[in-house]
Protein backbone atom coordinates (compact mmCIF):
# COMPACT_ATOMS: atom_id res chain seq x y z
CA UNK A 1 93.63 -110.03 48.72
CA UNK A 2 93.17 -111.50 51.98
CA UNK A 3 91.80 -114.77 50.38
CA UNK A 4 95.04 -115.17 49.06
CA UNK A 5 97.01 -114.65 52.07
CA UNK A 6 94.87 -116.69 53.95
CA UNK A 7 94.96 -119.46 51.62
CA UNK A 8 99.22 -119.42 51.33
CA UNK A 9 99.24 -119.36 54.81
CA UNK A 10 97.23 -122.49 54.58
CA UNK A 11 99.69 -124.14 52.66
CA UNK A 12 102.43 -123.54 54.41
CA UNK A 13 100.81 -125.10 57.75
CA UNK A 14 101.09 -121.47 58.85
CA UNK A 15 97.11 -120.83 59.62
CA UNK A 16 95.79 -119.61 62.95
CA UNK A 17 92.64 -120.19 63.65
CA UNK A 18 90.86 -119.40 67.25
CA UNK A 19 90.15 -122.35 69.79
CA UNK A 20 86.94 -121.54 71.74
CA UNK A 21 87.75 -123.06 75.91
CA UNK A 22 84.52 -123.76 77.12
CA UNK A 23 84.96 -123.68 80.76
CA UNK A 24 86.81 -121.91 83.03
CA UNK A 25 90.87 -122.31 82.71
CA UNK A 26 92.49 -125.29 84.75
CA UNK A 27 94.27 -128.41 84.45
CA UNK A 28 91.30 -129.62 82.76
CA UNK A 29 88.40 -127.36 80.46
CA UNK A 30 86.22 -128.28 78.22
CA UNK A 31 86.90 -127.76 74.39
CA UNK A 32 84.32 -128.88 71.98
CA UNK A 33 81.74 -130.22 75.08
CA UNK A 34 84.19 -132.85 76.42
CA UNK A 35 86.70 -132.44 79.35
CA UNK A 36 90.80 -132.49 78.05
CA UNK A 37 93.61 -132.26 79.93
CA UNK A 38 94.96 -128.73 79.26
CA UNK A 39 98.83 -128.07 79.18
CA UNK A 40 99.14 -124.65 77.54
CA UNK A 41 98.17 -122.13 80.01
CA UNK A 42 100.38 -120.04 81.68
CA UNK A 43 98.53 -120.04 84.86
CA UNK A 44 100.92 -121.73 86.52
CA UNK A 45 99.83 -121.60 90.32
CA UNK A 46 96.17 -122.20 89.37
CA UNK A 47 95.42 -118.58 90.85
CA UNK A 48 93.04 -117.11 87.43
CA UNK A 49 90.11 -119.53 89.46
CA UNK A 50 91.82 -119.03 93.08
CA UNK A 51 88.26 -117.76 95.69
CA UNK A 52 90.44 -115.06 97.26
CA UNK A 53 91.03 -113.55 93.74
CA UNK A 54 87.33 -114.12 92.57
CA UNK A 55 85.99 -112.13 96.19
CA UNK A 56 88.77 -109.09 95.50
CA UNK A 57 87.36 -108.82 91.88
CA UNK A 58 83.83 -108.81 92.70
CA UNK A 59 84.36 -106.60 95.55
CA UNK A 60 86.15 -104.14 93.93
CA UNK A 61 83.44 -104.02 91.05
CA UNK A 62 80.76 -103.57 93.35
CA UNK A 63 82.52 -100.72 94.83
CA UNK A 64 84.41 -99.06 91.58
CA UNK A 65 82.80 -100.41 88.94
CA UNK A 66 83.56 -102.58 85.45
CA UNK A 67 85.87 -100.05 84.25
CA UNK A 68 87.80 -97.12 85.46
CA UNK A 69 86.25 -94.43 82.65
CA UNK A 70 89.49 -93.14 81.04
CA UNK A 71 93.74 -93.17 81.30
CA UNK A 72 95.37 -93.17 84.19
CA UNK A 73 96.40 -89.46 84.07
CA UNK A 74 92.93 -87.82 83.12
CA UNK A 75 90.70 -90.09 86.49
CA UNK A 76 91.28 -93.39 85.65
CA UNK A 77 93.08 -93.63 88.60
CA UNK A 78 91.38 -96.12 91.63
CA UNK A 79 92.10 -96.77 94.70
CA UNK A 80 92.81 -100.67 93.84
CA UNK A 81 95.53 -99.27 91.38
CA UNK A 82 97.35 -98.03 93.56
CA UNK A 83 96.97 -100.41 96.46
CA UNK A 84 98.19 -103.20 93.38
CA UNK A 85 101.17 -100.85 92.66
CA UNK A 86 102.31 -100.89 96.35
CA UNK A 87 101.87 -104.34 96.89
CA UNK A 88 103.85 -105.19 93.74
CA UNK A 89 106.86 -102.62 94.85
CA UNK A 90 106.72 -104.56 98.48
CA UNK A 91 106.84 -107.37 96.85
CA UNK A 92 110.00 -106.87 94.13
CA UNK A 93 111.53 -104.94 96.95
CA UNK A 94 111.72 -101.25 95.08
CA UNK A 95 110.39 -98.00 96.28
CA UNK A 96 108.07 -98.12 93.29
CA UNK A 97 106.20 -99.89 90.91
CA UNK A 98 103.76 -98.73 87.66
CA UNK A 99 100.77 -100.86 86.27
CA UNK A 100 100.44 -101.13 82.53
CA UNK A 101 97.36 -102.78 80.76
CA UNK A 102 99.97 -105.52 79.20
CA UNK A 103 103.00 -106.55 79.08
CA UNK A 104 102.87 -105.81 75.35
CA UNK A 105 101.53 -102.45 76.39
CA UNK A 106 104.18 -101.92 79.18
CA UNK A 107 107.15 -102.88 76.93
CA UNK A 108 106.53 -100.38 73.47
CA UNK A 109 105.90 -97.71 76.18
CA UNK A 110 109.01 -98.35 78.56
CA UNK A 111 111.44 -99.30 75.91
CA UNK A 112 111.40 -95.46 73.99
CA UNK A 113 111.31 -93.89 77.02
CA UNK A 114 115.03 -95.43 78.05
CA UNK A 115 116.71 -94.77 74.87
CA UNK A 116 116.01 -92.95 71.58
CA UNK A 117 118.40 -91.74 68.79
CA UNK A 118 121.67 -92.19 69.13
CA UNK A 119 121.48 -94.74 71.59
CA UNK A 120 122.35 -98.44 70.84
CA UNK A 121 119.74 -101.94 71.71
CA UNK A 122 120.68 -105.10 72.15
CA UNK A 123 118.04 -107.79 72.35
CA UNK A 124 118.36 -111.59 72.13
CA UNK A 125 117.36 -113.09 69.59
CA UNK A 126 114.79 -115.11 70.97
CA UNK A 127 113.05 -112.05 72.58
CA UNK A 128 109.53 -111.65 73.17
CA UNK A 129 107.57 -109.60 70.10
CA UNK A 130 106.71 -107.10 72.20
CA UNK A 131 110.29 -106.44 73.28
CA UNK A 132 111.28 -106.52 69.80
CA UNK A 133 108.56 -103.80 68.64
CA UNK A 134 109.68 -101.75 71.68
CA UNK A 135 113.20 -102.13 70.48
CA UNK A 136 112.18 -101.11 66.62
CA UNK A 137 110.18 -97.63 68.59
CA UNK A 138 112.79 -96.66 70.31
CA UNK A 139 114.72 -94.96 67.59
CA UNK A 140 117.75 -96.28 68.59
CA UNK A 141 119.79 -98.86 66.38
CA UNK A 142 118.99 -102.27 66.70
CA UNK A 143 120.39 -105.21 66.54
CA UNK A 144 119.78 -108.91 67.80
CA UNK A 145 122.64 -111.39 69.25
CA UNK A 146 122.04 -114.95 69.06
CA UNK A 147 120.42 -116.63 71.75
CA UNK A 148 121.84 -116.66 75.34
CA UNK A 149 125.63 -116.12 73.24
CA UNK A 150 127.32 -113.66 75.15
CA UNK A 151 130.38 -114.36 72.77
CA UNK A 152 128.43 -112.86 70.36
CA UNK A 153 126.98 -110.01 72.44
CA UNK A 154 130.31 -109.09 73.61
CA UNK A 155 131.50 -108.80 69.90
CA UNK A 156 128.60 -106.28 69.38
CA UNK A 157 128.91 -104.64 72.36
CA UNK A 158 133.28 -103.97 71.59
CA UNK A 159 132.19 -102.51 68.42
CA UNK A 160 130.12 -99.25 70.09
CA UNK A 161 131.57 -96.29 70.21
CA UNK A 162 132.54 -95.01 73.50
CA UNK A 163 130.03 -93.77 75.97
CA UNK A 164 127.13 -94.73 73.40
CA UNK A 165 123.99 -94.98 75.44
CA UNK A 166 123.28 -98.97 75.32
CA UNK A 167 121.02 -101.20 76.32
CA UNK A 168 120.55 -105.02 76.53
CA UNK A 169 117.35 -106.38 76.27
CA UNK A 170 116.56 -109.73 77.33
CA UNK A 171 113.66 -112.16 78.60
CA UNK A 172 114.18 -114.03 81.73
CA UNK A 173 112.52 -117.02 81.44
CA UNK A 174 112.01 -117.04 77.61
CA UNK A 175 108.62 -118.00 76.80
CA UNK A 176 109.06 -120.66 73.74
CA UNK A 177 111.96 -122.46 74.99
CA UNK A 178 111.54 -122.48 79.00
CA UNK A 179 115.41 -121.95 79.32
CA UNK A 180 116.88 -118.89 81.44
CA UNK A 181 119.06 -115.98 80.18
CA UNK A 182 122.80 -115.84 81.67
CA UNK A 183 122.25 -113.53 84.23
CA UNK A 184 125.33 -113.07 85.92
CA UNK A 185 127.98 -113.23 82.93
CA UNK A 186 125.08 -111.00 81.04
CA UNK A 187 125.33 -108.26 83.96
CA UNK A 188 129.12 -108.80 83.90
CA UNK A 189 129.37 -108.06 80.74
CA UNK A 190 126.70 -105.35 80.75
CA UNK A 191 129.49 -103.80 83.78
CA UNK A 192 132.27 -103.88 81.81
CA UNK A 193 131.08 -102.22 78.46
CA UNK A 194 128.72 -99.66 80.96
CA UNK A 195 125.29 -100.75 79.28
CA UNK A 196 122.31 -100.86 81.05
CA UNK A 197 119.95 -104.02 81.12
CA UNK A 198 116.37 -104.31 80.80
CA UNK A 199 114.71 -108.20 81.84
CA UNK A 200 111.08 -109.10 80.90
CA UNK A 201 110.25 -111.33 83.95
CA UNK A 202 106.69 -112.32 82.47
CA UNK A 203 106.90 -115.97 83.43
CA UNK A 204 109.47 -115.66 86.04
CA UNK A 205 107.51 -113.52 88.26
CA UNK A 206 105.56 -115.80 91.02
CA UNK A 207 107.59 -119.14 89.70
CA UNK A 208 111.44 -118.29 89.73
CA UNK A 209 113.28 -117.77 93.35
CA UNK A 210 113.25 -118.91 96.59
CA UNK A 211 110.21 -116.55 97.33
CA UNK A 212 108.86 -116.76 93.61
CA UNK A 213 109.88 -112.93 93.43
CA UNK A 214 111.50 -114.04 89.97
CA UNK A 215 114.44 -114.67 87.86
CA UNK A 216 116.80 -111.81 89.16
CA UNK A 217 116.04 -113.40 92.60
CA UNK A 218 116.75 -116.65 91.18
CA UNK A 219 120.10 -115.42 90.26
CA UNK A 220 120.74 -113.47 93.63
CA UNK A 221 120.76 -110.23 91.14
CA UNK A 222 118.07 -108.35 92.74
CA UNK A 223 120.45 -105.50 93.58
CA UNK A 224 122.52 -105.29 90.62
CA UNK A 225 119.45 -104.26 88.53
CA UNK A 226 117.61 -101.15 89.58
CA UNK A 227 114.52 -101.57 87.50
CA UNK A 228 112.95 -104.94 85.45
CA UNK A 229 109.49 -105.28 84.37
CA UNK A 230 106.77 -108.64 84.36
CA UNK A 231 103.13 -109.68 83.89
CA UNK A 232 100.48 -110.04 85.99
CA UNK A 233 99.10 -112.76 83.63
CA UNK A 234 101.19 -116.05 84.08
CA UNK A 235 102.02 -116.95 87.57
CA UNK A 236 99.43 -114.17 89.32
CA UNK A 237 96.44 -115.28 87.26
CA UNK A 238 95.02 -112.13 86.35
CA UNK A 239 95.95 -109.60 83.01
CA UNK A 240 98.39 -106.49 82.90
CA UNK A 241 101.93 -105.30 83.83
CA UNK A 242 103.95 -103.94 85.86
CA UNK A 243 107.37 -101.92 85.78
CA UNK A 244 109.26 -102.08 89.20
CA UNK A 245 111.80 -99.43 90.37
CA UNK A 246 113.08 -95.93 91.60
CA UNK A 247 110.09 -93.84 92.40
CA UNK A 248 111.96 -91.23 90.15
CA UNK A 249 111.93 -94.10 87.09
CA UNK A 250 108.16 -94.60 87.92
CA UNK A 251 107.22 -90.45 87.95
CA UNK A 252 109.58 -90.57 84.33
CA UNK A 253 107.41 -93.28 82.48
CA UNK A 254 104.06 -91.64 84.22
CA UNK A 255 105.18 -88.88 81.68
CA UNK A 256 106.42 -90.39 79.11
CA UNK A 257 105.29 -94.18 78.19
CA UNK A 258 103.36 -92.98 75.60
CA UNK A 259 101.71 -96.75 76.04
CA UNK A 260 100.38 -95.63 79.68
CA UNK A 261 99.37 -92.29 78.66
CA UNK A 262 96.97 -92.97 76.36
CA UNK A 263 95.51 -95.92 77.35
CA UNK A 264 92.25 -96.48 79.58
CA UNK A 265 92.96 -97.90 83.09
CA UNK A 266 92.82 -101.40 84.00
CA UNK A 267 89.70 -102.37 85.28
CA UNK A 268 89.47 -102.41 88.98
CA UNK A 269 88.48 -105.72 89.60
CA UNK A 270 91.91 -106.93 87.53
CA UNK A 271 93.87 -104.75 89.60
CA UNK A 272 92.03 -105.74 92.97
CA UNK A 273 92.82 -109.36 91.80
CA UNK A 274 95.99 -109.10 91.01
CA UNK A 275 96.82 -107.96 94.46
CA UNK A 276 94.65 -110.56 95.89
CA UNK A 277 96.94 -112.58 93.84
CA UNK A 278 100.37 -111.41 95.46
CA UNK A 279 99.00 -112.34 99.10
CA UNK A 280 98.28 -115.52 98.06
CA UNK A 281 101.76 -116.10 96.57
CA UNK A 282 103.32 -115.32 99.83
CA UNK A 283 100.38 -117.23 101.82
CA UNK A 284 100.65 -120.36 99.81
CA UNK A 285 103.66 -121.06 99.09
CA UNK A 286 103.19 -125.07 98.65
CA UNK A 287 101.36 -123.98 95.04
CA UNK A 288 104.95 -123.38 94.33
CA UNK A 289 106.29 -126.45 95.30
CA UNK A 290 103.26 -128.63 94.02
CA UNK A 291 104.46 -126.97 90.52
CA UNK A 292 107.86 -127.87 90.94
CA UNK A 293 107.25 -131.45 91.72
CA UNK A 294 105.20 -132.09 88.68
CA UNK A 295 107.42 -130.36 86.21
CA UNK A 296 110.14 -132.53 87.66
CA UNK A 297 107.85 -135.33 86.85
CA UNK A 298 106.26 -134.70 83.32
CA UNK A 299 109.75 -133.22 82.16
CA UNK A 300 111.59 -136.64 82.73
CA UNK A 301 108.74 -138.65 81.67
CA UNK A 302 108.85 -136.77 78.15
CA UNK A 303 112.90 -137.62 78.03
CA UNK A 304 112.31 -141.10 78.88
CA UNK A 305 110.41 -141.80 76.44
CA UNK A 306 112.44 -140.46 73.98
CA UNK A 307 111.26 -136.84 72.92
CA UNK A 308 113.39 -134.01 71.98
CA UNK A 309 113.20 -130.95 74.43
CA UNK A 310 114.63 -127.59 74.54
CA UNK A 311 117.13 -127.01 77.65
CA UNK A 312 114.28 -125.55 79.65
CA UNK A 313 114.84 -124.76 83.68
CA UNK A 314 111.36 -123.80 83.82
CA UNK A 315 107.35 -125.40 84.00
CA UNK A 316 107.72 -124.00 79.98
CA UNK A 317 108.55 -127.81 78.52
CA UNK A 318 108.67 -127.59 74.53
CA UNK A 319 108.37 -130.84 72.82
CA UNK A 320 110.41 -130.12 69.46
CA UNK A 321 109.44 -131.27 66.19
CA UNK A 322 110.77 -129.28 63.47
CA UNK A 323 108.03 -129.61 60.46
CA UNK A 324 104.98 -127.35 60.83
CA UNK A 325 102.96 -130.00 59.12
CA UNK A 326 103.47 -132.85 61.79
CA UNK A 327 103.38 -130.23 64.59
CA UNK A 328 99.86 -129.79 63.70
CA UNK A 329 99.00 -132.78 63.22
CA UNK A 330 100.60 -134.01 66.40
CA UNK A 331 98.62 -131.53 68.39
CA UNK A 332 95.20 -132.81 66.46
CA UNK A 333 95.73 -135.93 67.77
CA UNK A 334 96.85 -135.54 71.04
CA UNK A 335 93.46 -133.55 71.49
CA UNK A 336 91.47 -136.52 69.99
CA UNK A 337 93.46 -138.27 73.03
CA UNK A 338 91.72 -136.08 75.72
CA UNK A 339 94.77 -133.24 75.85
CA UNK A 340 94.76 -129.77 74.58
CA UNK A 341 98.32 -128.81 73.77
CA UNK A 342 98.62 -126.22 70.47
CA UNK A 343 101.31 -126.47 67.85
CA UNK A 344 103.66 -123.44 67.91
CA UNK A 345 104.90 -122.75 64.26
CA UNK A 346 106.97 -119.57 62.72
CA UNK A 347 106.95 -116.94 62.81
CA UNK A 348 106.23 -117.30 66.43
CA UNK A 349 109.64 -119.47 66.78
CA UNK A 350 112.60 -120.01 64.34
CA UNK A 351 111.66 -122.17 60.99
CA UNK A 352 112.44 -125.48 61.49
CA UNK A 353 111.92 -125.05 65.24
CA UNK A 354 107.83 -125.79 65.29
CA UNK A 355 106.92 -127.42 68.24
CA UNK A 356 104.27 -128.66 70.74
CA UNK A 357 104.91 -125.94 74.03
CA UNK A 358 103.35 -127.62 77.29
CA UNK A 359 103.10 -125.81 80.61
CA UNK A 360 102.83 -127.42 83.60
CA UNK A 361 101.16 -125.77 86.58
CA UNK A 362 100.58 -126.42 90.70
CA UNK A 363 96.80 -127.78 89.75
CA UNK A 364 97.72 -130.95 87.37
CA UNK A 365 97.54 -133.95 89.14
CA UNK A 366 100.16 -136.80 88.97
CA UNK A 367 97.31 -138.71 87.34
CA UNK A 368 96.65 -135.97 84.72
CA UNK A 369 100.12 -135.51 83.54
CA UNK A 370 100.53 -139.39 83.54
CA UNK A 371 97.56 -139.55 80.58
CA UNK A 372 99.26 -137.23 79.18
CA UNK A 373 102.78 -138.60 78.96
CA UNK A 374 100.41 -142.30 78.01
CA UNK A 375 99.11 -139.37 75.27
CA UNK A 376 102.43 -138.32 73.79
CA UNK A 377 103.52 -142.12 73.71
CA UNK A 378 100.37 -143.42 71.71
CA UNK A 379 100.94 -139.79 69.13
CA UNK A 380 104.70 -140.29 68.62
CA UNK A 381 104.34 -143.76 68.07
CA UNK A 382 102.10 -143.41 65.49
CA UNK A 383 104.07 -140.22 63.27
CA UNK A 384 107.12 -142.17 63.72
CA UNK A 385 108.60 -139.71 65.90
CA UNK A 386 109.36 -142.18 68.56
């Protein structure tokens, strides 16, 4: 039975298939024993190889241990946990904050425990999976507008009936196409029809905003939502989540985010990092600005040369392509041409829509991302996509 699957999935250009990084992650590693450029991490202030975040994880395994023994609720929880979920709330400016193992973790947990049965979900389209399954556990009805169209929302939204419990559910910085949601006509509309809004800041946090606190600071919208949640494995270059917001929303999910419940604690060395990791945000704050300049750079030198791009505001920077088949087959040979940049096919975006997804981050050098523009020249050329 599998066989089968695996083999149609074959056909279609729809196979997955593991890619073993032999080296630690950067703007370079080393895939199959020679160095590539690397443009599809999401480490995007080079902090997952950062010393201060090494020394916090080693210290806080020599004092705690590799793991914290069991959920947070039964003594899973550390010292570092805590110390991580202070620093976070600090940091989003809240009076509390709640660390989940992953963002995938953090959103089927927090999305059932803010609306159930009877209650109404709106999620865009181009959501993140996890949002979507969270959506789906919730109970409530669901239903998905199309991308960033608040005409369309609004025409779902006029069709509730009155004081229906809704909620809109939307990424900030959506992770396939780079581009932004609508914040402030989304919360205006949200206002008007008395819905609430939930934003998945997971590669926002630590890149968008004047202080990197994010898309809703991006937007000057800090205020106008109470509670959002994010990763801790993009800009922050560690692993887990966080939800940010009234202590009272934080003591609420502690009993019922069924996805924090029953799950182990993160390890304390992840947490200790991840703190480690907020310091150095705020202490460095020319990573930010190196990763601005070369998004800038590589972002225009894909345009001039002719490539189709999503309208990404972000370091996300998807080259589109459309056939699965020559997606692939573009991302083989840009790796034979020293750069490691994956094919992204359905289901993970739209059919049609498949697509080589770079990232830029704060460690590429000028010179890197100019090999790999030289790269995408040399590839395009040759599948006539140029």
């Amino acid at each position: 039975m599998f066989d089968e699957q695996l083999h149609q999935l074959e056909a279609q250009h729809l196979l997955r298939q593991l890619r073993l990084i032999e080296s630690p992650t950067g703007s370079a590693v080393i895939i199959d024993g020679r160095p590539v450029v690397l443009m599809a991490s999401n480490d995007y202030l080079g902090l997952a190889t950062h010393p201060t975040l090494k020394r916090a994880a080693i210290s806080a395994t020599e004092q705690f241990g590799v793991g914290a023994g069991a959920s947070r609720l039964v003594s899973g929880t550390l010292p570092p946990h805590r110390e991580l979920e202070t620093a976070l709330a600090a940091f989003k400016g809240t009076e509390a904050a709640l660390v989940f193992s992953s963002g995938y973790l953090a959103n089927i947990g927090l999305l059932p425990s803010l609306i159930g049965s009877g209650g109404l979900v709106l999620a865009d389209r181009l959501c993140h999976a996890s949002l979507i399954d969270g959506c789906r556990l919730s109970g409530a009805d669901f239903h998905r507008y199309h991308h960033r169209d608040l005409d369309h929302l609004a025409s779902l939204l006029s069709k509730q009936a009155s004081r229906r419990k809704t909620l809109i559910v939307t990424d900030g910085v959506f992770s396939m196409d780079g581009d932004l949601a609508p914040m402030l006509d989304l919360l205006d509309l949200a206002d008007r029809y008395e819905a609430q809004v939930l934003v998945d800041d997971a590669h926002g946090t630590g890149v968008m905003g004047p202080e990197g606190r994010g898309t809703l600071e991006h937007f000057g919208v800090e205020s106008r939502l109470p509670f959002h949640m994010g990763t801790l494995s993009k800009a922050l270059g560690t692993s887990g989540a966080y939800v940010a917001g009234p202590d009272t929303l934080i003591r609420y999910l502690v009993n019922r985010a069924r996805s924090f419940i029953y799950t182990t604690a993160p390890p304390p060395a992840t947490a200790a990092a991840a703190r480690a990791a907020i310091a150095v945000l705020r202490a460095e704050p020319e990573r930010r600005a190196r990763l601005w300049h070369n998004r800038e750079h590589f972002c225009a030198g894909l345009r001039a040369l002719g490539f189709t791009t999503t309208d990404t505001q972000s370091p996300i920077i998807p080259v589109l392509i459309g056939d699965p088949q020559k997606a692939m087959t573009m991302a083989e040979r840009l790796l034979q041409q020293g750069v490691y940049a994956p094919a992204i096919r359905p289901p993970t975006v739209p059919k049609e829509t498949s697509r080589i997804r770079t990232t830029v981050t704060a460690d590429h050098t000028v010179e890197q991302l100019d090999h790999v523009l030289a790269a995408f020249k040399t590839v395009g050329l040759e599948l006539g996509l140029l």
